[in-house]
Protein backbone atom coordinates (compact mmCIF):
# COMPACT_ATOMS: atom_id res chain seq x y z
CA UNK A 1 -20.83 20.73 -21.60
CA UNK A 2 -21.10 18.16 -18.99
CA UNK A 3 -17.75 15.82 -21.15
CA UNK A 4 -15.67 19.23 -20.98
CA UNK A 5 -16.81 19.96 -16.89
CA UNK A 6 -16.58 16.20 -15.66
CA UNK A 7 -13.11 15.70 -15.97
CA UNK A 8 -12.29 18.78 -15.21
CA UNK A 9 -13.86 17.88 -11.47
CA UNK A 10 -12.49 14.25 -11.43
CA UNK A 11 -8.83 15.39 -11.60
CA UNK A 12 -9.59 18.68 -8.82
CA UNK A 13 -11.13 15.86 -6.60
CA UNK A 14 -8.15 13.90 -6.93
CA UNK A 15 -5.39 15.88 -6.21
CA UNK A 16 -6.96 17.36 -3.80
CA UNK A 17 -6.97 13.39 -2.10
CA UNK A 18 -3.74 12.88 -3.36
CA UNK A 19 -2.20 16.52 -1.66
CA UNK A 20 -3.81 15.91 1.54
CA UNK A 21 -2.50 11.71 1.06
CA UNK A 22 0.70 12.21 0.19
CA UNK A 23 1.70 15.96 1.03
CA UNK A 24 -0.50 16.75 4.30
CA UNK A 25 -0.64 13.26 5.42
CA UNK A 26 -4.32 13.73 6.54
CA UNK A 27 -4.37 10.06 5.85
CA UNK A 28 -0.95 8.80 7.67
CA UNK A 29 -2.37 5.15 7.91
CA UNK A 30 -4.56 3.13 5.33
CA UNK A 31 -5.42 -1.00 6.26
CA UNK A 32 -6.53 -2.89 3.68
CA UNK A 33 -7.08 -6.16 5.32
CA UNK A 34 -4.01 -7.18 7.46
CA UNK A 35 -2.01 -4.82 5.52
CA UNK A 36 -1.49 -1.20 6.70
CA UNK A 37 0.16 1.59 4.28
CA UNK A 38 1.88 4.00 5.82
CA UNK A 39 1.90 7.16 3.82
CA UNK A 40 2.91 9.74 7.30
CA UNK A 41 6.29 9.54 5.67
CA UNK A 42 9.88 10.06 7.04
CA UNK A 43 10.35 13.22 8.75
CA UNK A 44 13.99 13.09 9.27
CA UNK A 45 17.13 11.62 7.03
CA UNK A 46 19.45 13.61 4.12
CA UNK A 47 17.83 14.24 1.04
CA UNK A 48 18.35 11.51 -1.83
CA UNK A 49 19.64 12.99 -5.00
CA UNK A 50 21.13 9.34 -6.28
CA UNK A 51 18.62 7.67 -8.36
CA UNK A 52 17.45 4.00 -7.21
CA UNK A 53 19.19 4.29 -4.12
CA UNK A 54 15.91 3.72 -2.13
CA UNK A 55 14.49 1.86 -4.74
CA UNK A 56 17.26 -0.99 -5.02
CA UNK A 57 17.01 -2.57 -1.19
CA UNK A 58 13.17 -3.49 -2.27
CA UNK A 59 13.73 -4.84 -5.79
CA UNK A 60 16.16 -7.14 -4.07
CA UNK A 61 13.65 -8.13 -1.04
CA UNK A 62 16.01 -5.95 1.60
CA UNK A 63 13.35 -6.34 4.02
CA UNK A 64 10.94 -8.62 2.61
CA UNK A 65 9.03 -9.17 -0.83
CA UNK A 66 5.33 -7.97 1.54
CA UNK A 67 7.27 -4.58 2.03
CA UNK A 68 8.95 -3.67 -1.04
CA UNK A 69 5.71 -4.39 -2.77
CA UNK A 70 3.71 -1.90 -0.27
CA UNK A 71 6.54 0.68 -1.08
CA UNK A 72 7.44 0.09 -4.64
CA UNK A 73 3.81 -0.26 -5.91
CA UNK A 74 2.10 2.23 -3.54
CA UNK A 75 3.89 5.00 -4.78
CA UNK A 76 3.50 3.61 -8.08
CA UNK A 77 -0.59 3.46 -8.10
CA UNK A 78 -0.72 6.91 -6.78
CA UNK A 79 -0.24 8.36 -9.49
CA UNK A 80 -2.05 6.31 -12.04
CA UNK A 81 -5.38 8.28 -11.88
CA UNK A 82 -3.55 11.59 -12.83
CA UNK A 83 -1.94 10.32 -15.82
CA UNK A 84 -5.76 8.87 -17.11
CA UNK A 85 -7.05 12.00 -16.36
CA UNK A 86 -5.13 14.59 -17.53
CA UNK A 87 -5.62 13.65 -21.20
CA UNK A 88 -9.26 14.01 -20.84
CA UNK A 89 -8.47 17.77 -19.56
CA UNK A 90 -5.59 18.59 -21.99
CA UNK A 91 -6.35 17.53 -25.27
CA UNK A 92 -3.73 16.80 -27.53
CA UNK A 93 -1.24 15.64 -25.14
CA UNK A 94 1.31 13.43 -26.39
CA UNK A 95 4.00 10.78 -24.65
CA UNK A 96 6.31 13.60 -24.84
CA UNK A 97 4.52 15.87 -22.63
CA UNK A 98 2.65 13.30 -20.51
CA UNK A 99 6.33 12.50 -19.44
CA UNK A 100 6.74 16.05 -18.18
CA UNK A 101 3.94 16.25 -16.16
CA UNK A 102 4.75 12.89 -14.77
CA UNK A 103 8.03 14.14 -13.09
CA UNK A 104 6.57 17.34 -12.89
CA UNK A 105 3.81 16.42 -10.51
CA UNK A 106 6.36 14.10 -8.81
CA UNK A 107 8.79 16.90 -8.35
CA UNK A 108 5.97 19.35 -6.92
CA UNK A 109 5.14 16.28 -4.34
CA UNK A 110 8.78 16.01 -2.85
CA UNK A 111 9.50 19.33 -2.63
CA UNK A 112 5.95 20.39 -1.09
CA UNK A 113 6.79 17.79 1.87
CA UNK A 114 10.45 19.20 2.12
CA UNK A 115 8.76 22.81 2.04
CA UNK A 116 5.79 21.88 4.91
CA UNK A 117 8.67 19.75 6.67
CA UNK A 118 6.27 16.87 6.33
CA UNK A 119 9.10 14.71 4.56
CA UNK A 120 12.03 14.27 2.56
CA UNK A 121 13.60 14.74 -0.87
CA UNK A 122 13.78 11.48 -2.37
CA UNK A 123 14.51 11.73 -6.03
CA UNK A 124 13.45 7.68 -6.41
CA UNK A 125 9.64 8.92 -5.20
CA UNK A 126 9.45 10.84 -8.37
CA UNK A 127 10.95 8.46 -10.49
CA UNK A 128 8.00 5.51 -8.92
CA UNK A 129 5.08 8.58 -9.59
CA UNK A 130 6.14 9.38 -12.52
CA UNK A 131 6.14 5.52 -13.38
CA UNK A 132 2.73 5.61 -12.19
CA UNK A 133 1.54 8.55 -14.20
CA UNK A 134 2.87 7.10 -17.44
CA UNK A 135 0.96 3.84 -17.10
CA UNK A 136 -2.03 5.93 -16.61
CA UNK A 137 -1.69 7.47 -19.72
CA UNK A 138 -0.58 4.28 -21.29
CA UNK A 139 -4.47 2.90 -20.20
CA UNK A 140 -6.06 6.13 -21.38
CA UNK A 141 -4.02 5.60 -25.24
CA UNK A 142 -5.72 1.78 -24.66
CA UNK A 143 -8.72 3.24 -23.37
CA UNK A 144 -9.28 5.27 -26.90
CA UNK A 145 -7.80 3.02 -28.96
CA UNK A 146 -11.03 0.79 -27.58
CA UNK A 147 -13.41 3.83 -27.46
CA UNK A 148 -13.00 4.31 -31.64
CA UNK A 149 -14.19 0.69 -32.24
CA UNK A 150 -18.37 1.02 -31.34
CA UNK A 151 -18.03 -2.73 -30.99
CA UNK A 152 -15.24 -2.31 -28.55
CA UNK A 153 -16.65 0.72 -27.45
CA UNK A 154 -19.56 -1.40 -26.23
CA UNK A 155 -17.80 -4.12 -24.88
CA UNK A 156 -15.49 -1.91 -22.89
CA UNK A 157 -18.96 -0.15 -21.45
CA UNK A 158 -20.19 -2.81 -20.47
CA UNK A 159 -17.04 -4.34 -18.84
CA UNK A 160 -16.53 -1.26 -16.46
CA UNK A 161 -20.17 -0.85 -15.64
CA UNK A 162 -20.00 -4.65 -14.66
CA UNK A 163 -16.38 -4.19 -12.55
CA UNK A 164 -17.20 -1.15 -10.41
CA UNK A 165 -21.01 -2.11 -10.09
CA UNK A 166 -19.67 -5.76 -8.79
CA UNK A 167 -16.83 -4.16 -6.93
CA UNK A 168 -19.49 -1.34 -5.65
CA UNK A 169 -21.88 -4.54 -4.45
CA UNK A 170 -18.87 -6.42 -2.88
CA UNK A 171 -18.06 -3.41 -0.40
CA UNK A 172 -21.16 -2.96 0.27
CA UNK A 173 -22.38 -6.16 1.49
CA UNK A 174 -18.74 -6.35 3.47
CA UNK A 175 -19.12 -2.56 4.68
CA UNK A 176 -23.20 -3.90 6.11
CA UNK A 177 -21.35 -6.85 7.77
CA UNK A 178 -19.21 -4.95 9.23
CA UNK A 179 -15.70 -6.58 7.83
CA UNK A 180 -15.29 -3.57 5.22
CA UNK A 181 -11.32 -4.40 4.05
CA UNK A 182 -10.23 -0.87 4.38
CA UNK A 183 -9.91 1.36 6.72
CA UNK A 184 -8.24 5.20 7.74
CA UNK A 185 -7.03 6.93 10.14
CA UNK A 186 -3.31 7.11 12.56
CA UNK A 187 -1.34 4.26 13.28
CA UNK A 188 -2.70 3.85 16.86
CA UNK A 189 -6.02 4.34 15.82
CA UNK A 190 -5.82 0.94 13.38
CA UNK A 191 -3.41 -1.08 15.38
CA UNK A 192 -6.37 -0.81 18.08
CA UNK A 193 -8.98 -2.02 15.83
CA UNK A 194 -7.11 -4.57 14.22
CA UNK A 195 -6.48 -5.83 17.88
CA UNK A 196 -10.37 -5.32 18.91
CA UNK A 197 -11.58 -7.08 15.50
CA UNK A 198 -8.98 -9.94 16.09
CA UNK A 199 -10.69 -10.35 19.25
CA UNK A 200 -14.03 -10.34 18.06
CA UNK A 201 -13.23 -12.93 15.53
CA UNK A 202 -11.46 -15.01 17.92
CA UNK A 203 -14.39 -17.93 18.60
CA UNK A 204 -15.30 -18.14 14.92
CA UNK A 205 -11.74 -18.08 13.39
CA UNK A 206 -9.91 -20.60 15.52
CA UNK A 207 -8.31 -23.54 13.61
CA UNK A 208 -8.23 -20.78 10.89
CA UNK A 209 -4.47 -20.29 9.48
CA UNK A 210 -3.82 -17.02 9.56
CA UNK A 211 -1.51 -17.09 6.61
CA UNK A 212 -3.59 -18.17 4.67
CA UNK A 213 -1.83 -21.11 3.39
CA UNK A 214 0.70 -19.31 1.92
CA UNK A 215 3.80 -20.50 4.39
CA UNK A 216 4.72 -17.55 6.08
CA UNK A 217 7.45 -14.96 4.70
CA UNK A 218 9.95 -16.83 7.36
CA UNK A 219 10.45 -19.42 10.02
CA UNK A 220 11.53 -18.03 13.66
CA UNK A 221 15.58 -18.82 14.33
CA UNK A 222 16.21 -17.19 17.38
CA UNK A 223 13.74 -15.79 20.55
CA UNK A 224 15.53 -13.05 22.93
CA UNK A 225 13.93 -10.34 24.59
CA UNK A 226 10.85 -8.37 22.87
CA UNK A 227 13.05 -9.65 19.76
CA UNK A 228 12.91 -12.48 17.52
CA UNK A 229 15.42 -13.61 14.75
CA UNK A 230 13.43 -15.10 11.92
CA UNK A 231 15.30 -17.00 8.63
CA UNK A 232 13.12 -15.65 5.65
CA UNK A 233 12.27 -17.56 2.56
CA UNK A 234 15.10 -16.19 0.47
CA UNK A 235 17.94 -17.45 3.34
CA UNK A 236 18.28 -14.32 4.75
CA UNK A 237 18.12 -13.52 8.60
CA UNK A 238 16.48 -10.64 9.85
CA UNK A 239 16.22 -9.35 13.56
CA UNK A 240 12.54 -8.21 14.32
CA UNK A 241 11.59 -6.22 16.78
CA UNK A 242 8.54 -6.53 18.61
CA UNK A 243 6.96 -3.32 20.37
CA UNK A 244 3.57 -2.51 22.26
CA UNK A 245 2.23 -1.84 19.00
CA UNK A 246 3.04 -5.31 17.57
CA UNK A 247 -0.31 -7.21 17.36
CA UNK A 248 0.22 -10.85 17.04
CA UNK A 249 -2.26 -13.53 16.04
CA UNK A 250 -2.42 -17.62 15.36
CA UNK A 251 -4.64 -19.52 14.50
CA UNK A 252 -6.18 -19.78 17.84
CA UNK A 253 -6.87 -16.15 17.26
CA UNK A 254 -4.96 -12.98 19.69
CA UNK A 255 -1.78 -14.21 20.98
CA UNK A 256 1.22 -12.65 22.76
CA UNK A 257 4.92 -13.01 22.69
CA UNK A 258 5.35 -15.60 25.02
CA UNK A 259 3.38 -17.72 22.55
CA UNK A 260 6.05 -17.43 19.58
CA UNK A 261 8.22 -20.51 19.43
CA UNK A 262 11.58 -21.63 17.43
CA UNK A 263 10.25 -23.70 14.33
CA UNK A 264 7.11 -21.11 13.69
CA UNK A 265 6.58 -20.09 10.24
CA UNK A 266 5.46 -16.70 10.61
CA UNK A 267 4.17 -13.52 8.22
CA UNK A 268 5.97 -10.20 9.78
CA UNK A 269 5.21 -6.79 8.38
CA UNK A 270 7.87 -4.85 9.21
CA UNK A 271 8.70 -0.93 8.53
CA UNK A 272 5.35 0.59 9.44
CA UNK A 273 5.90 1.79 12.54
CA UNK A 274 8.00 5.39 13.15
CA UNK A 275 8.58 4.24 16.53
CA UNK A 276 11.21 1.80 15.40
CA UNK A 277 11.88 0.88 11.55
CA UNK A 278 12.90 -2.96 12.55
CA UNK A 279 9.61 -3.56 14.60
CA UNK A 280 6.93 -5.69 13.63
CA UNK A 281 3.38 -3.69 13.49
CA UNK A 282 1.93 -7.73 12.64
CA UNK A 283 3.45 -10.86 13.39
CA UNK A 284 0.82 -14.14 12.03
CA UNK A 285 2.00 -17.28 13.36
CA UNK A 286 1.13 -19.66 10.56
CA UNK A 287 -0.94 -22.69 10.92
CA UNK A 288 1.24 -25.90 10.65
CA UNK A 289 0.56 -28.09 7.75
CA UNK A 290 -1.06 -31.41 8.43
């Protein structure tokens, strides 16, 4: 009774978090360590019937390879737990019809925003979900393949037991220390306590490089007004705004505008805030190597 009745819940509990994600946007604003998901959506704009019209600018790095993977693979990952799920509640199910309910449930997404006027018709969103649900049910065919084998079947146990207990332990002892990765709520709401917890870490993070090694996604070109021109690692230029709501950082910890210079190498996320598309909700001024 309990096989039948468990995945029966799992699924309800996740599309209910998915409808009020994705179609309420209860959850406009998700950080996961410098990185903040916006899922409040676009309110305004024509429809897009024309698929990969959306979906080209980001497989080309339009506005940067940190944004197009936010986009592309955030509406991608969605929709993975529905397409593992649903085989457990509809037995039988075969690629055929697991590819109808993957555009199905991305059809019933778009047009529920368009319907609640929390968003737009964008025919690319259901081709990334449905994406998403078909590699879900790709790992459930892997996951019984594995499941028919008791020596695999034991192995595979043990593996997940090992991941989410390990993954369960990590969060934890972050969550108790009080630097728990992710966080929810609007975008105000995070910008402010990204700015608070920059501040906080401030005396124990100086010297730190904020990029993390990794370069920067650009090196500043051009400094004008609340504006800076930055030439990004693929030789493109790209005018970024910066707004009230831009928190800034180096490796000396908060910084302002006035501390950006021509020659930084910099990590901008750009395209997160609704304010203005071409504004930076986090500029990190990378560390220069020694």
């Amino acid at each position: 009774m309990m096989k039948k009745i468990l995945p029966f819940a799992l699924l309800f509990i996740y599309v209910v978090i998915l409808i009020k994600v994705m179609v309420l946007k209860d959850v406009p604003l998700i950080r996961v360590g410098y990185l903040m998901l916006n899922f409040g959506g676009t309110r305004d704009g024509s429809p897009n019937f024309i698929p990969f019209k959306t979906i080209w600018p980001y497989l080309t790095g339009f506005k940067g390879w940190l944004i197009a993977g936010i986009n592309l693979i955030g509406n991608i990952i969605l929709l993975v737990p529905f397409g593992f799920l649903l085989p457990f509640v509809i037995r039988n199910i075969n690629w055929k019809h697991s590819i109808i309910w993957a555009i199905g449930s991305g059809t019933i997404i778009e047009v529920m925003q368009v319907v609640m006027h929390v968003g737009i018709f964008d025919i690319d969103d259901i081709i990334l979900n449905a994406f998403g649900s078909m590699i879900g049910f790709w790992f459930f065919l892997l996951f019984s393949i594995l499941m028919q084998s008791p020596v695999y079947r034991k192995f595979t146990i043990g593996f997940l037991i090992i991941f989410f207990g390990s993954a369960a332990l990590y969060l934890s002892v972050l969550s108790f220390r009080g630097q728990f990765p992710i966080s929810f709520g609007d975008e105000d709401q995070l910008i402010r306590k990204q700015m608070i917890k920059s501040m906080r870490e401030e005396k124990g993070a100086k010297g730190v490089d904020p990029c993390r090694g990794s370069g920067g996604t650009g090196e500043i070109i051009g400094i004008a007004e609340h504006a800076i021109t930055i030439k990004r690692n693929d030789g493109k230029k790209e005018l970024i705004r910066i707004i009230d709501k831009t928190a800034i950082r180096s490796s000396e910890g908060a910084a302002s505008e006035s501390d950006l210079k021509i020659g930084d190498r910099v990590t901008v996320v750009v395209g997160l805030l609704e304010e203005d598309s071409q504004a930076a909700s986090l500029i990190l001024v990378c560390k220069p190597k020694l």
